[in-house]
C-alpha atoms as a PDB file:
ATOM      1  CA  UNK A   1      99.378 -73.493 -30.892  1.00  0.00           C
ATOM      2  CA  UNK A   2     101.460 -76.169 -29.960  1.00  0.00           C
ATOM      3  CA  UNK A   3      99.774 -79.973 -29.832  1.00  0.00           C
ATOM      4  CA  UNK A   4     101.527 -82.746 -27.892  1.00  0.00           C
ATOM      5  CA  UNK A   5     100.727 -86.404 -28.667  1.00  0.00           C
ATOM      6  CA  UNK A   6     100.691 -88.210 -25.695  1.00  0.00           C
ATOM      7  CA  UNK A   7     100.495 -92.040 -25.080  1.00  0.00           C
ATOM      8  CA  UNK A   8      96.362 -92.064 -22.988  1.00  0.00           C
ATOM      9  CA  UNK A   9      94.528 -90.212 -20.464  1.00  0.00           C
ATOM     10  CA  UNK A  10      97.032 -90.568 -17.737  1.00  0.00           C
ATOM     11  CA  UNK A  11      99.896 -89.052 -20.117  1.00  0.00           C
ATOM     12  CA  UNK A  12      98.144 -86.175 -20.675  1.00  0.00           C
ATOM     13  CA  UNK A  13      96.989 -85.445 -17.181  1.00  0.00           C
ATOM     14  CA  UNK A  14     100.752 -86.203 -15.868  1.00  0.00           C
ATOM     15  CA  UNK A  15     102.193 -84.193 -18.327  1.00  0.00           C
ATOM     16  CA  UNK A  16      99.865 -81.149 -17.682  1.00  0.00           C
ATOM     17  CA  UNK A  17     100.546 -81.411 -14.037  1.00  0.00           C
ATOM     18  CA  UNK A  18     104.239 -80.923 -14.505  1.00  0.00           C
ATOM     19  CA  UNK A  19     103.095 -78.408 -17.132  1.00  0.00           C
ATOM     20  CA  UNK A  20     101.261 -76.287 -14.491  1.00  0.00           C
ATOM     21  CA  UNK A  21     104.071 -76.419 -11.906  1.00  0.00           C
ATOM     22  CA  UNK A  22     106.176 -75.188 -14.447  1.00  0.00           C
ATOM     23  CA  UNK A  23     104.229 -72.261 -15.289  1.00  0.00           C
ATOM     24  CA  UNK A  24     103.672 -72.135 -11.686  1.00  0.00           C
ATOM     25  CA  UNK A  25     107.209 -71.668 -10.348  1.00  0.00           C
ATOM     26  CA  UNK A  26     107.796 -69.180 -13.021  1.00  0.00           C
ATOM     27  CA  UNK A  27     104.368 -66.684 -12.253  1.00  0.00           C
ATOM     28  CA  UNK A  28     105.748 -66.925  -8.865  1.00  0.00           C
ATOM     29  CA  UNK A  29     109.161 -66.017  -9.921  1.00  0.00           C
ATOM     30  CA  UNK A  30     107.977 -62.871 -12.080  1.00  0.00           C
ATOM     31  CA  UNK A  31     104.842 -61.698 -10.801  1.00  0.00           C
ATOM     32  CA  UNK A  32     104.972 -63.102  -6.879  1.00  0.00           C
ATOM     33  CA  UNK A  33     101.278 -64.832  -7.505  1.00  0.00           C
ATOM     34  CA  UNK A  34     100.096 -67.782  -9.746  1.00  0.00           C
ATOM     35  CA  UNK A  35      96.285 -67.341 -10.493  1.00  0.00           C
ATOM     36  CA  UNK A  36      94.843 -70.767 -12.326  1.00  0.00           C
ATOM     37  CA  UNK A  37      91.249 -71.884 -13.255  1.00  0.00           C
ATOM     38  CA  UNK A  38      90.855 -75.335 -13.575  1.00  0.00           C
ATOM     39  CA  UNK A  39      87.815 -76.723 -15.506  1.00  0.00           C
ATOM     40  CA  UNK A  40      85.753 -80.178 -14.604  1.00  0.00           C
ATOM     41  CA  UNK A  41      86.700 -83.610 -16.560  1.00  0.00           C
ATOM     42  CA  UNK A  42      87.485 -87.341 -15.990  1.00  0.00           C
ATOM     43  CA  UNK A  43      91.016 -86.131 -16.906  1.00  0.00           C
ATOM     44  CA  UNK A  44      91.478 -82.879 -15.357  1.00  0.00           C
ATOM     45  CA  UNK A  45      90.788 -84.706 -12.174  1.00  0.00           C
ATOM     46  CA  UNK A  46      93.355 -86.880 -12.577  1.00  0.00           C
ATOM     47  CA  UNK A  47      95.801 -83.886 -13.387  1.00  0.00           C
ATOM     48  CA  UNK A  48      94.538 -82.543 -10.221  1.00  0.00           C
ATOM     49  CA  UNK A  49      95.857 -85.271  -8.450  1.00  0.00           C
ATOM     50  CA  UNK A  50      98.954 -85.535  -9.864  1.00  0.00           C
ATOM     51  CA  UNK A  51      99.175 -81.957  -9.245  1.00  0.00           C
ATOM     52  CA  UNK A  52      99.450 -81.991  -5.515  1.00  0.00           C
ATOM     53  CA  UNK A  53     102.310 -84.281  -6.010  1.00  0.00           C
ATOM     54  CA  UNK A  54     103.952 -81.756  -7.558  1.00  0.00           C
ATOM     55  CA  UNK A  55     106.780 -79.254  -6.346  1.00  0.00           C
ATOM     56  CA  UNK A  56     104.219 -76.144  -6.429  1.00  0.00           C
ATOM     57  CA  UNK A  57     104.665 -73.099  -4.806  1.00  0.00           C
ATOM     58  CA  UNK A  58     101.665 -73.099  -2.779  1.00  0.00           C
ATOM     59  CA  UNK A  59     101.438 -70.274  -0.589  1.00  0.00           C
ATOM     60  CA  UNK A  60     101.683 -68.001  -3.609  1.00  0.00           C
ATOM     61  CA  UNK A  61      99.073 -70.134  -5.832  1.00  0.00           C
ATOM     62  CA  UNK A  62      95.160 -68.740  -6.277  1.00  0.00           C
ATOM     63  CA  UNK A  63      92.769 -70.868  -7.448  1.00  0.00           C
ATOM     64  CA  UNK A  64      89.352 -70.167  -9.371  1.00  0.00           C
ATOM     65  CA  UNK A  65      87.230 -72.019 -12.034  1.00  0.00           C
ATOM     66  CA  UNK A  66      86.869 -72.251 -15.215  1.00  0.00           C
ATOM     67  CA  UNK A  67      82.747 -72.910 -15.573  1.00  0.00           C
ATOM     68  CA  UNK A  68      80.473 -74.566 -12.800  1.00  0.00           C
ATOM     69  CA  UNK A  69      76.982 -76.106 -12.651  1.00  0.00           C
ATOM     70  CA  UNK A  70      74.221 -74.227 -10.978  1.00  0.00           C
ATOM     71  CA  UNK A  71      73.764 -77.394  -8.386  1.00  0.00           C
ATOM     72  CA  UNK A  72      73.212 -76.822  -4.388  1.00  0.00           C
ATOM     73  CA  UNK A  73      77.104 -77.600  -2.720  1.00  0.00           C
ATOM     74  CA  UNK A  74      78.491 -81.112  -2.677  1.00  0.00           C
ATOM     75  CA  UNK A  75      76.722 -82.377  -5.761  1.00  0.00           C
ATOM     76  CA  UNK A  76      78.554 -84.861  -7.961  1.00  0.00           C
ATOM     77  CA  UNK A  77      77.443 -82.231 -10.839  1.00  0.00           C
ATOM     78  CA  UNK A  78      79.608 -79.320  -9.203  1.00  0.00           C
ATOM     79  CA  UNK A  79      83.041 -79.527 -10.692  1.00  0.00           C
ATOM     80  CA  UNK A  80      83.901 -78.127  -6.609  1.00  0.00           C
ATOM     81  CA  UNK A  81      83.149 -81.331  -5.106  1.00  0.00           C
ATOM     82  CA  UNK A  82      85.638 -83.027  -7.569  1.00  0.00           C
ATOM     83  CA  UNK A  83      88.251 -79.932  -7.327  1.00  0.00           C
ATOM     84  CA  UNK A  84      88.121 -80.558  -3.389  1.00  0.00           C
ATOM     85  CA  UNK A  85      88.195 -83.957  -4.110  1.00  0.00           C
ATOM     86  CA  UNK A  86      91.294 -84.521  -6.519  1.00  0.00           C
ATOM     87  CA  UNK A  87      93.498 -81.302  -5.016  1.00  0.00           C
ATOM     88  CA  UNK A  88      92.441 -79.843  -2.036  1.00  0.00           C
ATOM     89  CA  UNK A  89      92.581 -82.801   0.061  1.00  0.00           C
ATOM     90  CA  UNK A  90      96.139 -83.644  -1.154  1.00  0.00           C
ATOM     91  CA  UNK A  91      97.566 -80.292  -0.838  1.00  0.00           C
ATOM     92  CA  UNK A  92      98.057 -77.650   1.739  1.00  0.00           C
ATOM     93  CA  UNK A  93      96.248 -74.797  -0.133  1.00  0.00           C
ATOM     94  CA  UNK A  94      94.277 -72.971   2.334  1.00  0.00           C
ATOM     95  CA  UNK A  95      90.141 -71.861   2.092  1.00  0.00           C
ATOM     96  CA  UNK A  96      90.586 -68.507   1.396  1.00  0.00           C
ATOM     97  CA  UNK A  97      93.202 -69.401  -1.530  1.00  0.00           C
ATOM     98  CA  UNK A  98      89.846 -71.283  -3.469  1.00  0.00           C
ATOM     99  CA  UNK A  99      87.880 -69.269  -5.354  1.00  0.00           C
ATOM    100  CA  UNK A 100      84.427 -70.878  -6.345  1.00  0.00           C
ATOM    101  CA  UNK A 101      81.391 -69.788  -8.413  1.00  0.00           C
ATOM    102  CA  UNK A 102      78.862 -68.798  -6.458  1.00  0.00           C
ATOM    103  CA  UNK A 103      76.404 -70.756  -7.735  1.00  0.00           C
ATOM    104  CA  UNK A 104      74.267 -71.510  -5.370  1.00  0.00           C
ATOM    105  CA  UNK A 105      73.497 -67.447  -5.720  1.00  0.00           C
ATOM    106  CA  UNK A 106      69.611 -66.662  -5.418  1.00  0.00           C
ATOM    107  CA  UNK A 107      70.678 -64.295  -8.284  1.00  0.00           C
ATOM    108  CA  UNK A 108      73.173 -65.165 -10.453  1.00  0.00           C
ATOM    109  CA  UNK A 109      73.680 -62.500 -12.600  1.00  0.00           C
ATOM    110  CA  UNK A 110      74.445 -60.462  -9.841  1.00  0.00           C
ATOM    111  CA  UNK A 111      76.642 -63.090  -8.957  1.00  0.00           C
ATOM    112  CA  UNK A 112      78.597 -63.661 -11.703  1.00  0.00           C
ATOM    113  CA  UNK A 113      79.296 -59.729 -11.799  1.00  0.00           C
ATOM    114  CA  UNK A 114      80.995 -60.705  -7.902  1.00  0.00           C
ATOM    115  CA  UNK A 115      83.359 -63.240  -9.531  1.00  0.00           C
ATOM    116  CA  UNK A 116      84.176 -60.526 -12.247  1.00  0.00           C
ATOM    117  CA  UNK A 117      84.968 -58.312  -9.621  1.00  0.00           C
ATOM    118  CA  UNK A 118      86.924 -61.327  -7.577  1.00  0.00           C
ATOM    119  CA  UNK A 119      89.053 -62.379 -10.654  1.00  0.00           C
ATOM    120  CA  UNK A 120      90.116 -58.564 -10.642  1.00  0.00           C
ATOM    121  CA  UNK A 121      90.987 -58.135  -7.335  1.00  0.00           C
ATOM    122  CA  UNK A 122      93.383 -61.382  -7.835  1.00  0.00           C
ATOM    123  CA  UNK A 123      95.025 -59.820 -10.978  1.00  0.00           C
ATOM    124  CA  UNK A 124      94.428 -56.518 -11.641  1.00  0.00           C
ATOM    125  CA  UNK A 125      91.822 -54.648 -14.221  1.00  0.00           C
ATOM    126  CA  UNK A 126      91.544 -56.136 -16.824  1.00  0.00           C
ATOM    127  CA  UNK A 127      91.820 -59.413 -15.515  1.00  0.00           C
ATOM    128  CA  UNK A 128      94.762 -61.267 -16.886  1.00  0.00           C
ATOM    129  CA  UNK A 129      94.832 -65.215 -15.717  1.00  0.00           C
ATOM    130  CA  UNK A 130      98.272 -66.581 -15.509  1.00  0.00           C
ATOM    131  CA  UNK A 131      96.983 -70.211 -16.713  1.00  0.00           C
ATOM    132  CA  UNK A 132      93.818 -71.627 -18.261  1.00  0.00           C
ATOM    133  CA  UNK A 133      92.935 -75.176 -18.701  1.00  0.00           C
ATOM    134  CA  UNK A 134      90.549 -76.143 -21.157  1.00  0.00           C
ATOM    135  CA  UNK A 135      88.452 -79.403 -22.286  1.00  0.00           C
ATOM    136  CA  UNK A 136      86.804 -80.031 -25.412  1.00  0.00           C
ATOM    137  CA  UNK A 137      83.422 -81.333 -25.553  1.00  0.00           C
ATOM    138  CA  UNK A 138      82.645 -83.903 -28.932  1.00  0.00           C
ATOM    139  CA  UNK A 139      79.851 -80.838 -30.080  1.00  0.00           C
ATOM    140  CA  UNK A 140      83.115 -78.274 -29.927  1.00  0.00           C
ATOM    141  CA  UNK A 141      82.146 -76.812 -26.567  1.00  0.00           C
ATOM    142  CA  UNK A 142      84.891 -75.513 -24.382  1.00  0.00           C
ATOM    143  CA  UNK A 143      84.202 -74.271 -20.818  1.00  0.00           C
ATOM    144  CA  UNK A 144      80.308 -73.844 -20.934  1.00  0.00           C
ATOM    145  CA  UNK A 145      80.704 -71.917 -23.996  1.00  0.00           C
ATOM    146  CA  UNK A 146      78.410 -74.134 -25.538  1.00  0.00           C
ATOM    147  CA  UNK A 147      77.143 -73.783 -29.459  1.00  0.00           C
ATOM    148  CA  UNK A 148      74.023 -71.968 -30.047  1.00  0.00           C
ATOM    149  CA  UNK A 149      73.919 -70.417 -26.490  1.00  0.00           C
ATOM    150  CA  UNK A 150      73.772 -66.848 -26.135  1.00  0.00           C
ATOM    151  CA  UNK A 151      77.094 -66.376 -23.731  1.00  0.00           C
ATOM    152  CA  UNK A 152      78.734 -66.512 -27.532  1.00  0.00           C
ATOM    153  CA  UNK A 153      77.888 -63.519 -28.054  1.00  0.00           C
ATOM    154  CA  UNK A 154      79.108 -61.705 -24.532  1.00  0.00           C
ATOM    155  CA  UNK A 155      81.772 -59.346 -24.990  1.00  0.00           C
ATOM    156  CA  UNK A 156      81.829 -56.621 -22.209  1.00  0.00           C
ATOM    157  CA  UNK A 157      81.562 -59.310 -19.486  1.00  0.00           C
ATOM    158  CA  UNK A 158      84.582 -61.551 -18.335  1.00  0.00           C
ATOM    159  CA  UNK A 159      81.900 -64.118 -16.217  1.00  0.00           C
ATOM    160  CA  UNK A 160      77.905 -64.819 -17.238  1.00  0.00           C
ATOM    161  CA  UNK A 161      75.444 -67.394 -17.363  1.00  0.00           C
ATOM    162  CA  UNK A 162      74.116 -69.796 -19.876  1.00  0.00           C
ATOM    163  CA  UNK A 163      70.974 -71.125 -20.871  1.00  0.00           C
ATOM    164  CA  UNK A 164      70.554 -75.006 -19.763  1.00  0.00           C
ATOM    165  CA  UNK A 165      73.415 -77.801 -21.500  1.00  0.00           C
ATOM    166  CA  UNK A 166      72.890 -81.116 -20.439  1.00  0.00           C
ATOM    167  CA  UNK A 167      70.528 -80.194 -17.899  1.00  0.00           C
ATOM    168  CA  UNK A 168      71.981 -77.611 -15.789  1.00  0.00           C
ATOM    169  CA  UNK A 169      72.524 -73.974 -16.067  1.00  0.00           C
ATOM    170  CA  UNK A 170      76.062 -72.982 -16.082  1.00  0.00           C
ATOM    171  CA  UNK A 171      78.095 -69.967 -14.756  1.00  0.00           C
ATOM    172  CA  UNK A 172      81.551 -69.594 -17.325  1.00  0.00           C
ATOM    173  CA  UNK A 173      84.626 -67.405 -18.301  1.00  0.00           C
ATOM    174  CA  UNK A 174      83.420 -66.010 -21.277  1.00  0.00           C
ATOM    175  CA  UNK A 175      85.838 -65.527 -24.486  1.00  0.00           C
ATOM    176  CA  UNK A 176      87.548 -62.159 -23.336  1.00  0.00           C
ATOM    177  CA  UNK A 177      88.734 -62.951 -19.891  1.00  0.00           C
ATOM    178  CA  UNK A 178      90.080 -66.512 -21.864  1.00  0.00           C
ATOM    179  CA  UNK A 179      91.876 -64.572 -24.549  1.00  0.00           C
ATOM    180  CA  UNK A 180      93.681 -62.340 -22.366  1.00  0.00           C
ATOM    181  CA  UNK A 181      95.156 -65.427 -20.001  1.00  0.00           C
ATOM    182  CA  UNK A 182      99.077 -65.204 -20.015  1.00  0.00           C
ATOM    183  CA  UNK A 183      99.116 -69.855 -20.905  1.00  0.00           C
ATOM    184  CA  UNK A 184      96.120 -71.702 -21.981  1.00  0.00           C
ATOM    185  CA  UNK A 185      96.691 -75.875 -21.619  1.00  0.00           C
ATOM    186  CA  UNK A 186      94.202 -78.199 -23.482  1.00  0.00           C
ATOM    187  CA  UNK A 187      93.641 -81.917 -22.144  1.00  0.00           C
ATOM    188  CA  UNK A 188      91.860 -83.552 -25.184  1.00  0.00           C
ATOM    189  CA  UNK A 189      91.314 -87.284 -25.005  1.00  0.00           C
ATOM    190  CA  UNK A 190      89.144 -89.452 -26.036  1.00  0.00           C
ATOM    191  CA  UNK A 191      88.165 -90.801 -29.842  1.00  0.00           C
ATOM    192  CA  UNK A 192      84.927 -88.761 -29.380  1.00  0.00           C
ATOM    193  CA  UNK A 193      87.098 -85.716 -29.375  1.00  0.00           C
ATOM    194  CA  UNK A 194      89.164 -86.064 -32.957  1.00  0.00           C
ATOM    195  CA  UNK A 195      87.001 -84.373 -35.114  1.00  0.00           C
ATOM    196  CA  UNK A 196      87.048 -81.387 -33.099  1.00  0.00           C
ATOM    197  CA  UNK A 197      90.134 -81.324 -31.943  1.00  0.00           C
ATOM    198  CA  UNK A 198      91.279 -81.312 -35.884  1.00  0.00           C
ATOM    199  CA  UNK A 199      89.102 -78.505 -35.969  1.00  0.00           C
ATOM    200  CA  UNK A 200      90.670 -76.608 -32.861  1.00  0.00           C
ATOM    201  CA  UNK A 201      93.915 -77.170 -34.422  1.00  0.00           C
ATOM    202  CA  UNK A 202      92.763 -74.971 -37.440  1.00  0.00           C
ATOM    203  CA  UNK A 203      91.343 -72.578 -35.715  1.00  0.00           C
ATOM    204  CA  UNK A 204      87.717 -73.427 -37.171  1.00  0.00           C
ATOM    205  CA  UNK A 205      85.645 -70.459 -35.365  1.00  0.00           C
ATOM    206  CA  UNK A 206      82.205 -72.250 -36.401  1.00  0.00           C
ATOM    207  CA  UNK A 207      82.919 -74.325 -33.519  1.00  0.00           C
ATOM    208  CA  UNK A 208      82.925 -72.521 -29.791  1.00  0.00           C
ATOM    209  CA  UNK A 209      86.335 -73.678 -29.301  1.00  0.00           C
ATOM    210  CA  UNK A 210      87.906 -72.282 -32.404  1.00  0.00           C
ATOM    211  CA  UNK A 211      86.968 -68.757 -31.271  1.00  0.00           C
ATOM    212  CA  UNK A 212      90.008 -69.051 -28.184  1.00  0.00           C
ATOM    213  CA  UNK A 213      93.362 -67.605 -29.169  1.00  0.00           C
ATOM    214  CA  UNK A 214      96.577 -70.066 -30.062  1.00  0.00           C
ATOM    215  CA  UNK A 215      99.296 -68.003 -29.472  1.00  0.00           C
ATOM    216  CA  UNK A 216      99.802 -68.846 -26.073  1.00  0.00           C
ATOM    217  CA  UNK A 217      97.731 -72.713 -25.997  1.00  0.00           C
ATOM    218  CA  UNK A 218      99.324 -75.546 -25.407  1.00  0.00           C
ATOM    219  CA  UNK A 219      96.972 -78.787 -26.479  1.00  0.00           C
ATOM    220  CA  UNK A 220      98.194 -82.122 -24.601  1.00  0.00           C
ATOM    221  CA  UNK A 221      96.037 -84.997 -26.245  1.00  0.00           C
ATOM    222  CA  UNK A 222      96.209 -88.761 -26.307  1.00  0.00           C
ATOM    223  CA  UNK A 223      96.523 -91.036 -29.544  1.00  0.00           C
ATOM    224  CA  UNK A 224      92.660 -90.998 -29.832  1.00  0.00           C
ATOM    225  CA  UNK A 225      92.296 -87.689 -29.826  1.00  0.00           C
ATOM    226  CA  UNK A 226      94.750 -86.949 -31.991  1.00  0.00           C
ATOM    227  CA  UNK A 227      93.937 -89.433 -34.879  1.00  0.00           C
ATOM    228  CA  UNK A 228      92.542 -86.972 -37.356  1.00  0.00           C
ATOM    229  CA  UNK A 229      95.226 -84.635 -37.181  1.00  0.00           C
ATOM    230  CA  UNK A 230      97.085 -84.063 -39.821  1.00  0.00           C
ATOM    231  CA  UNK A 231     100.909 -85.335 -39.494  1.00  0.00           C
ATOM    232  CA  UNK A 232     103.531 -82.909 -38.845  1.00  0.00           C
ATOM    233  CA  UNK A 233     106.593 -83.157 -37.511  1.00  0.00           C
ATOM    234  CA  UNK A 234     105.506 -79.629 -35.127  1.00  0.00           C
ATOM    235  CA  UNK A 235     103.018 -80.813 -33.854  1.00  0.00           C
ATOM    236  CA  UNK A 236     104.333 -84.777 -32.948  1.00  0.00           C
END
C-alpha cells in the first residue's frame, strides 16, 4: 500500500480527483468502461467536485456506491443527495450512467441481491470494480463495514445490510466485492483518524479496515492524519 502525505483536506481531495481521472482514462483505454463507487464524506465531496473539473472520459464512466443510508430520497443522510450534489450537477453524466442503492426498497435484502446482480451486469461475474474509494471512520470502520456488526462476517455476498450505526441501517459492499476491485484510493483526514490510519497502514485486521487488501490501495491523507505514522521515506 502506498500512503501519500498531503498538505489538508483539499490536497487530498484534489489529488484523488486527478487520481481517478487517471485511472479513468486508462480503464477506458484497456477495458472500454470505467466502473467507480464513490463513498459519502466531507472530503469525498469535495473530490467530487473537483472531479467534474477534470478531463474524464464520461460517456464511458459508470457510477455506483460504495455504502448508503436506508433514508427516504433527498435526505441530507443519503450519501445520493450529496453525490448529485458535488458531481452530477457539474458533469454531463447521464441518469442511466448512476447507479444507486435502492434503499428506499420495502425489502432490502431482496434488494441488495438486485445491486449484486447490477454490479455484475456492469463488469462481468465475479464482479471486478475498476476503482474503489474508501474513508476511514475514528472506530476503524470503512464503508459500513462497521466493528461488531454481522456484515463482517459475509462472504458469499458482494452487497448486504447492516444492523443500525449511528442511527441508520446501512446497505454496503461487503469485503469480497472490495478485494477483488482492480485500484482502491483512501482519503484519510482528520486528527481523529491517526490512530487508525497507523493501524490501516499495518494491516491490523482487528480493525474492519485492516481486513481490505493493500496491494492495489492507494491512501491519500493530510498531515493530521498521518501524524502517527511511522517515518519512511516510501511512504512520504
Amino acid at each position: 500500500m502506498r500512503i501519500e502525505t498531503l498538505a489538508d483536506a483539499d490536497a487530498v481531495a484534489r489529488a484523488g480527483a486527478a487520481l481517478t481521472a487517471e485511472e479513468a482514462r486508462g480503464a477506458v483505454a484497456a477495458r472500454g468502461r470505467f466502473v467507480v463507487a464513490f463513498s459519502g464524506g466531507r472530503t469525498p465531496w469535495q473530490m467530487l467536485r473537483a472531479l467534474a473539473d477534470e478531463k474524464m472520459p464520461w460517456p464511458a464512466v459508470q457510477v455506483v456506491q460504495v455504502d448508503e443510508r436506508v433514508a427516504p430520497a433527498g435526505d441530507p443522510d443519503r450519501n445520493l443527495t450529496h453525490l448529485r450534489d458535488s458531481l452530477l450537477a457539474h458533469c454531463p453524466l447521464r441518469p442511466e450512467q448512476v447507479h444507486p442503492m435502492p434503499v428506499e426498497s420495502a425489502d432490502l435484502e431482496a434488494a441488495s441481491l438486485d445491486y449484486a446482480l447490477t454490479l455484475r451486469k456492469l463488469t462481468g461475474s465475479p464482479a471486478v470494480l475498476d476503482l474503489v474509494h474508501l474513508g476511514l471512520g475514528p472506530d476503524g470502520h470503512t464503508a459500513s463495514l462497521v466493528p461488531a456488526d454481522p456484515v463482517l462476517d459475509v462472504t458469499e455476498r458482494d452487497v448486504a445490510t447492516t444492523g443500525a450505526y449511528q442511527g441508520r441501517r446501512r446497505m454496503t459492499l461487503t469485503f469480497p466485492v472490495l478485494n477483488r476491485a482492480r485500484r482502491i484510493v483512501w482519503l484519510v483526514t482528520g486528527r481523529d483518524k491517526a490512530e487508525m490510519l497507523a493501524r490501516l497502514s499495518r494491516a491490523d485486521a482487528a480493525i474492519p479496515a485492516g481486513r481490505i487488501q493493500q496491494d492495489t490501495a492507494v491512501v491519500l491523507a493530510d498531515r493530521e492524519a498521518a501524524a502517527r505514522l511511522a517515518i519512511e521515506p516510501s511512504r512520504r
